[in-house]
Each structure stands twice: as structure tokens, then as C-alpha cells.
N, C-alpha and C. Protein backbone atom coordinates (compact mmCIF):
# COMPACT_ATOMS: atom_id res chain seq x y z
N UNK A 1 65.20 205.23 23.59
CA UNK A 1 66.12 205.84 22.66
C UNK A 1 65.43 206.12 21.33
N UNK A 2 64.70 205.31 21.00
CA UNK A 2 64.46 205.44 19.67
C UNK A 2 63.01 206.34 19.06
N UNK A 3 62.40 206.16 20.57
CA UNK A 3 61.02 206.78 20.43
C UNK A 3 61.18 208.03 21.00
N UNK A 4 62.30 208.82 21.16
CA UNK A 4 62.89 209.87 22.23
C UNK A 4 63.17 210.72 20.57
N UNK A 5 64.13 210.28 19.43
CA UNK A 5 64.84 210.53 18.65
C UNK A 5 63.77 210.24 17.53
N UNK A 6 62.47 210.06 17.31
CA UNK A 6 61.58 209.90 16.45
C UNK A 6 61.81 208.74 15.64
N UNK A 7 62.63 208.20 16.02
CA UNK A 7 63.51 206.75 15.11
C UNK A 7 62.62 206.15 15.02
N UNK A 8 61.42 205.64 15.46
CA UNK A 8 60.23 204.71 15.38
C UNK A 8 58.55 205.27 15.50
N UNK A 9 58.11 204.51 14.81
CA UNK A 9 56.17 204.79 15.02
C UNK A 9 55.72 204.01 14.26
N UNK A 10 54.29 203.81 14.72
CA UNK A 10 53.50 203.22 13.98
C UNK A 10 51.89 203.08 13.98
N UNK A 11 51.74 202.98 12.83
CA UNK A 11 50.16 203.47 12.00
C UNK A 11 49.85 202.67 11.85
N UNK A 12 48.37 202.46 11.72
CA UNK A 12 47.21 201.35 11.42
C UNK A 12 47.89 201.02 10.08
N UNK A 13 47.68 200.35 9.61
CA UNK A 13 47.99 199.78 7.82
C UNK A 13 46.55 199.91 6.76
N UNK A 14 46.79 200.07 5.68
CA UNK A 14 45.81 200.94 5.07
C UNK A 14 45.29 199.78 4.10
N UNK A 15 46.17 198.50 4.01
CA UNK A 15 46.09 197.13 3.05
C UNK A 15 45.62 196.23 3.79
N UNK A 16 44.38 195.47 3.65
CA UNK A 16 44.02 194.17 4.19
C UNK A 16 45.16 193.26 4.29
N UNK A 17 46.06 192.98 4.00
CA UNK A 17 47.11 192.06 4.72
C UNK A 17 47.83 191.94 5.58
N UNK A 18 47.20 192.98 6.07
CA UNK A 18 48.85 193.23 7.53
C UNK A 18 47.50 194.65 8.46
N UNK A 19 48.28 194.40 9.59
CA UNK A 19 47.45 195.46 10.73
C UNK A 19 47.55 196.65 10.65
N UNK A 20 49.04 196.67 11.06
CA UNK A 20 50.25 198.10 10.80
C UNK A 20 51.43 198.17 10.32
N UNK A 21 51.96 199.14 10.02
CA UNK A 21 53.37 199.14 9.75
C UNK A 21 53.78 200.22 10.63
N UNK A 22 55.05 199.46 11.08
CA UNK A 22 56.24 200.49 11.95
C UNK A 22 57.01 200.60 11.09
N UNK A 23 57.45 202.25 11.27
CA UNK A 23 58.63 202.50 10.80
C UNK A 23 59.92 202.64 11.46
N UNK A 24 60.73 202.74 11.23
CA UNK A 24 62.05 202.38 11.65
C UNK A 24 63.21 203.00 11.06
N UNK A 25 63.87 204.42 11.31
CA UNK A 25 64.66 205.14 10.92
C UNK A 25 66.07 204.51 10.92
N UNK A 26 67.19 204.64 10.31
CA UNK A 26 68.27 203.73 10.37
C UNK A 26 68.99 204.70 11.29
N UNK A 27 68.80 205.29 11.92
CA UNK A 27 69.77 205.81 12.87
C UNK A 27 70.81 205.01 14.38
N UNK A 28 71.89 204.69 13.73
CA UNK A 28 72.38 203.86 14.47
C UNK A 28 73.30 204.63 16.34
N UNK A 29 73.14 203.53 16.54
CA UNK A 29 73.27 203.86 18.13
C UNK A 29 74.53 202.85 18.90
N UNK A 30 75.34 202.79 19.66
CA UNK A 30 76.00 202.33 20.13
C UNK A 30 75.61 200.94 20.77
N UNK A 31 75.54 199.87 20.03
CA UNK A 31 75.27 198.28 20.51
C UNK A 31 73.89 198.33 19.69
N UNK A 32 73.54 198.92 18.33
CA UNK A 32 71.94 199.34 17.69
C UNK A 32 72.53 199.12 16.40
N UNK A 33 72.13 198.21 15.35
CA UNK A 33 71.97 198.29 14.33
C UNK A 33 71.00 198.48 13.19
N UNK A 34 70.11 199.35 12.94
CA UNK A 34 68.99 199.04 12.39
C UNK A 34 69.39 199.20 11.02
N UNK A 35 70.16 198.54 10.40
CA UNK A 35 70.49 198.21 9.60
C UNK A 35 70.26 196.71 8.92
N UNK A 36 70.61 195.98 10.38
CA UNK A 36 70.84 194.62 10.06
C UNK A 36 69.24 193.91 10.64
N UNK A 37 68.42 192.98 9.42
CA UNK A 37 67.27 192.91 9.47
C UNK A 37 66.86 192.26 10.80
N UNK A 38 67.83 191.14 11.59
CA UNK A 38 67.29 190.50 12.64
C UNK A 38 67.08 191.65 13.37
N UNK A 39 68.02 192.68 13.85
CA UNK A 39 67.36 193.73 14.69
C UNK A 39 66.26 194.93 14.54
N UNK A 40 65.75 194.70 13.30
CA UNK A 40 64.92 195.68 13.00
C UNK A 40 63.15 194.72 13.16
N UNK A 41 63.78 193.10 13.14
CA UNK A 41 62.65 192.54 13.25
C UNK A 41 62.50 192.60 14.59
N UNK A 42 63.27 192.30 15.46
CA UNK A 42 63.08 192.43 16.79
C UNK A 42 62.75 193.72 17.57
N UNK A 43 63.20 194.73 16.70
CA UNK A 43 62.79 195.89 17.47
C UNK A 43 61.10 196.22 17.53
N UNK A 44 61.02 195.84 16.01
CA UNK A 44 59.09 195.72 15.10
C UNK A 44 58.42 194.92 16.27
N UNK A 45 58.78 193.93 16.28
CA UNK A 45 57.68 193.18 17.70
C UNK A 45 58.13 193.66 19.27
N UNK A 46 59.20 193.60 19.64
CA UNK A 46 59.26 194.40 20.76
C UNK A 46 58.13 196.15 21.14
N UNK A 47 58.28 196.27 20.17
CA UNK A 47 57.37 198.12 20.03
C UNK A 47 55.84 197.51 19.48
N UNK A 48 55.69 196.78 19.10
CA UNK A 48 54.45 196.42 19.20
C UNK A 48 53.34 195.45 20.43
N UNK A 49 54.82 194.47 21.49
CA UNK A 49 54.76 193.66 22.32
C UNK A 49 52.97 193.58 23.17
N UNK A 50 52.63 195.39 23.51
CA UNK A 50 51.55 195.78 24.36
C UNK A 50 50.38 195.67 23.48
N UNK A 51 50.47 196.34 22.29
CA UNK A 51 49.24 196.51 21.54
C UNK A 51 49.15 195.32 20.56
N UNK A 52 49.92 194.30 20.45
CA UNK A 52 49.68 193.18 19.13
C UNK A 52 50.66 191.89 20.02
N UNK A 53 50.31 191.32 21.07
CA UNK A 53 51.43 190.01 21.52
C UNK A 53 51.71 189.37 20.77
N UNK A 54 50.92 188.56 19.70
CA UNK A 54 50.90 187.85 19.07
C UNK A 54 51.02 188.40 17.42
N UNK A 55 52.06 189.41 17.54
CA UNK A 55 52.54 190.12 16.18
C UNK A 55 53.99 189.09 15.42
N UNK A 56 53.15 188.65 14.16
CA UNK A 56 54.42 188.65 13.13
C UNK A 56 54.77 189.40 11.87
N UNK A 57 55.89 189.42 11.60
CA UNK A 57 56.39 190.19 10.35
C UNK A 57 55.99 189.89 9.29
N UNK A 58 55.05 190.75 8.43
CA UNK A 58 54.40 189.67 7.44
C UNK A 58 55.09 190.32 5.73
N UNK A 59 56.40 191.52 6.33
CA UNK A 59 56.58 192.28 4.74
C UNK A 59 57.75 193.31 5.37
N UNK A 60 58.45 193.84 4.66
CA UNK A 60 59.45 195.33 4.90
C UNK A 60 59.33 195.72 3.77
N UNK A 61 59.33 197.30 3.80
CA UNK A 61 59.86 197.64 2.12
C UNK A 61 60.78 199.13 2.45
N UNK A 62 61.90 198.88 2.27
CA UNK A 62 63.30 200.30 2.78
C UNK A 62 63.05 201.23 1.76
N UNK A 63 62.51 202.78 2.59
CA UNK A 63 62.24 203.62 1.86
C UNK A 63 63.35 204.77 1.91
N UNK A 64 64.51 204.97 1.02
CA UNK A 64 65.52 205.27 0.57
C UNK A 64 65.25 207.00 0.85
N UNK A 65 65.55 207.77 2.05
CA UNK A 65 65.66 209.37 2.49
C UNK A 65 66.39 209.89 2.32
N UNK A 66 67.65 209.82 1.63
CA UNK A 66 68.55 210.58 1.03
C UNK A 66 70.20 209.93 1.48
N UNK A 67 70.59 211.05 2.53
CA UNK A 67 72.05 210.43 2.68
C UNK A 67 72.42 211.40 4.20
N UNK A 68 73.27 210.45 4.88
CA UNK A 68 73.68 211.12 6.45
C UNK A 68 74.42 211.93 6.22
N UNK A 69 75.01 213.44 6.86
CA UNK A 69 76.34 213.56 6.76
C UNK A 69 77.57 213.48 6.28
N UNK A 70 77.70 212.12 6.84
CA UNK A 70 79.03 210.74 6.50
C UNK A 70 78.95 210.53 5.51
N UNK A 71 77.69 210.73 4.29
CA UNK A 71 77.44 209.72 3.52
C UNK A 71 76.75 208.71 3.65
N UNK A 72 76.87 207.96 4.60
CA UNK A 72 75.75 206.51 4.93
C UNK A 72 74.54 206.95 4.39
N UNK A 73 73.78 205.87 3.45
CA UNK A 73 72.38 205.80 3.23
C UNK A 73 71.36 206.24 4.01
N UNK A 74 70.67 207.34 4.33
CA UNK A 74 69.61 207.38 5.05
C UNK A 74 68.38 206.86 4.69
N UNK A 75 67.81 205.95 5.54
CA UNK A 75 66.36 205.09 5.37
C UNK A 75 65.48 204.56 6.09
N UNK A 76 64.48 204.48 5.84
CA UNK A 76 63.32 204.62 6.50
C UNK A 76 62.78 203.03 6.01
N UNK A 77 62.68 201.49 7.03
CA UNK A 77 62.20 200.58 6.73
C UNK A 77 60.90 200.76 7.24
N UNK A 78 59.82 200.85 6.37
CA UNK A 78 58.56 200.17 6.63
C UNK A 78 58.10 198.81 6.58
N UNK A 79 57.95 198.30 8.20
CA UNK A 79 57.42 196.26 8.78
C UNK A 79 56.44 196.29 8.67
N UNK A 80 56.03 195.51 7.54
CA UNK A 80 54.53 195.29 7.74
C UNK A 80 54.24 194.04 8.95
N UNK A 81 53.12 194.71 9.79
CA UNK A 81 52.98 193.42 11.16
C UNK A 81 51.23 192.99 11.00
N UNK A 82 51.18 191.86 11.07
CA UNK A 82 49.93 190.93 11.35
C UNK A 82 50.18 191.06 12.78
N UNK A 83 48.68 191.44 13.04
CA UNK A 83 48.49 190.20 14.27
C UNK A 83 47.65 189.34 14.63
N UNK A 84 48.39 188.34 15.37
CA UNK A 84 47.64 187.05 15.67
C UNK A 84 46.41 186.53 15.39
């Protein structure tokens, strides 16, 4: 779903503290909150699972894209991920 809808990717990291950062579009989905941080952490290591097993969250910083439609906040969280 999310990699279908561009909702997610992720780039090498450009800062010695962290590997990469995924991004993570707030586009919500039916039983999907990427709003709410436990699921955005879980989604960050799940999408990293193949290329980093031993990935933790080492940072986020919500980069504020304007506004949906509806109104709802549109945003873009960048996870910063270590790995192991």
C-alpha cells in the first residue's frame, strides 16, 4: 500500500549518526495511522526489516507539506534509523 502510493522511501543518511532515513507520508488508510508515532515506528523497521535487521530508531523530525483537501495537516516524517 504504501510503497504503491509513494507514501514511503528511503535514502542513505547524509549525518554520521544514523544510516538512513525513511520517509513516511501521513496518508492515512483504513486500519493505518501514520499519524500516531508507535505506527510510524513500526512501519520504519518493518520497511527496513531486509536491508538493516538489526535497525533502531535513533531520531524523527515531521516535515510540515502543507494541508489535505479536508484540511488535515499534510506531512512528511523523516526516521532517522541506525543499524545494528
Amino acid at each position: 500500500m504504501l510503497e504503491a502510493d509513494h507514501a514511503i522511501s528511503v535514502m542513505p543518511a547524509s549525518a554520521p549518526d544514523h544510516d538512513f532515513v525513511v520517509s513516511i507520508r501521513n496518508l492515512v488508510d483504513v486500519g493505518y495511522d501514520p499519524d500516531d508515532k508507535a505506527t510510524r515506528d513500526r512501519t520504519a523497521l518493518q520497511f527496513m526489516q531486509a536491508q538493516c535487521p538489526r535497525a533502531t530508531i535513533v531520531g524523527e523530525t515531521p516535515i510540515s507539506t502543507g494541508h489535505y483537501m479536508g484540511g488535515r495537516a499534510a506531512k512528511t516524517y523523516a526516521i532517522k534509523i541506525k543499524c545494528g
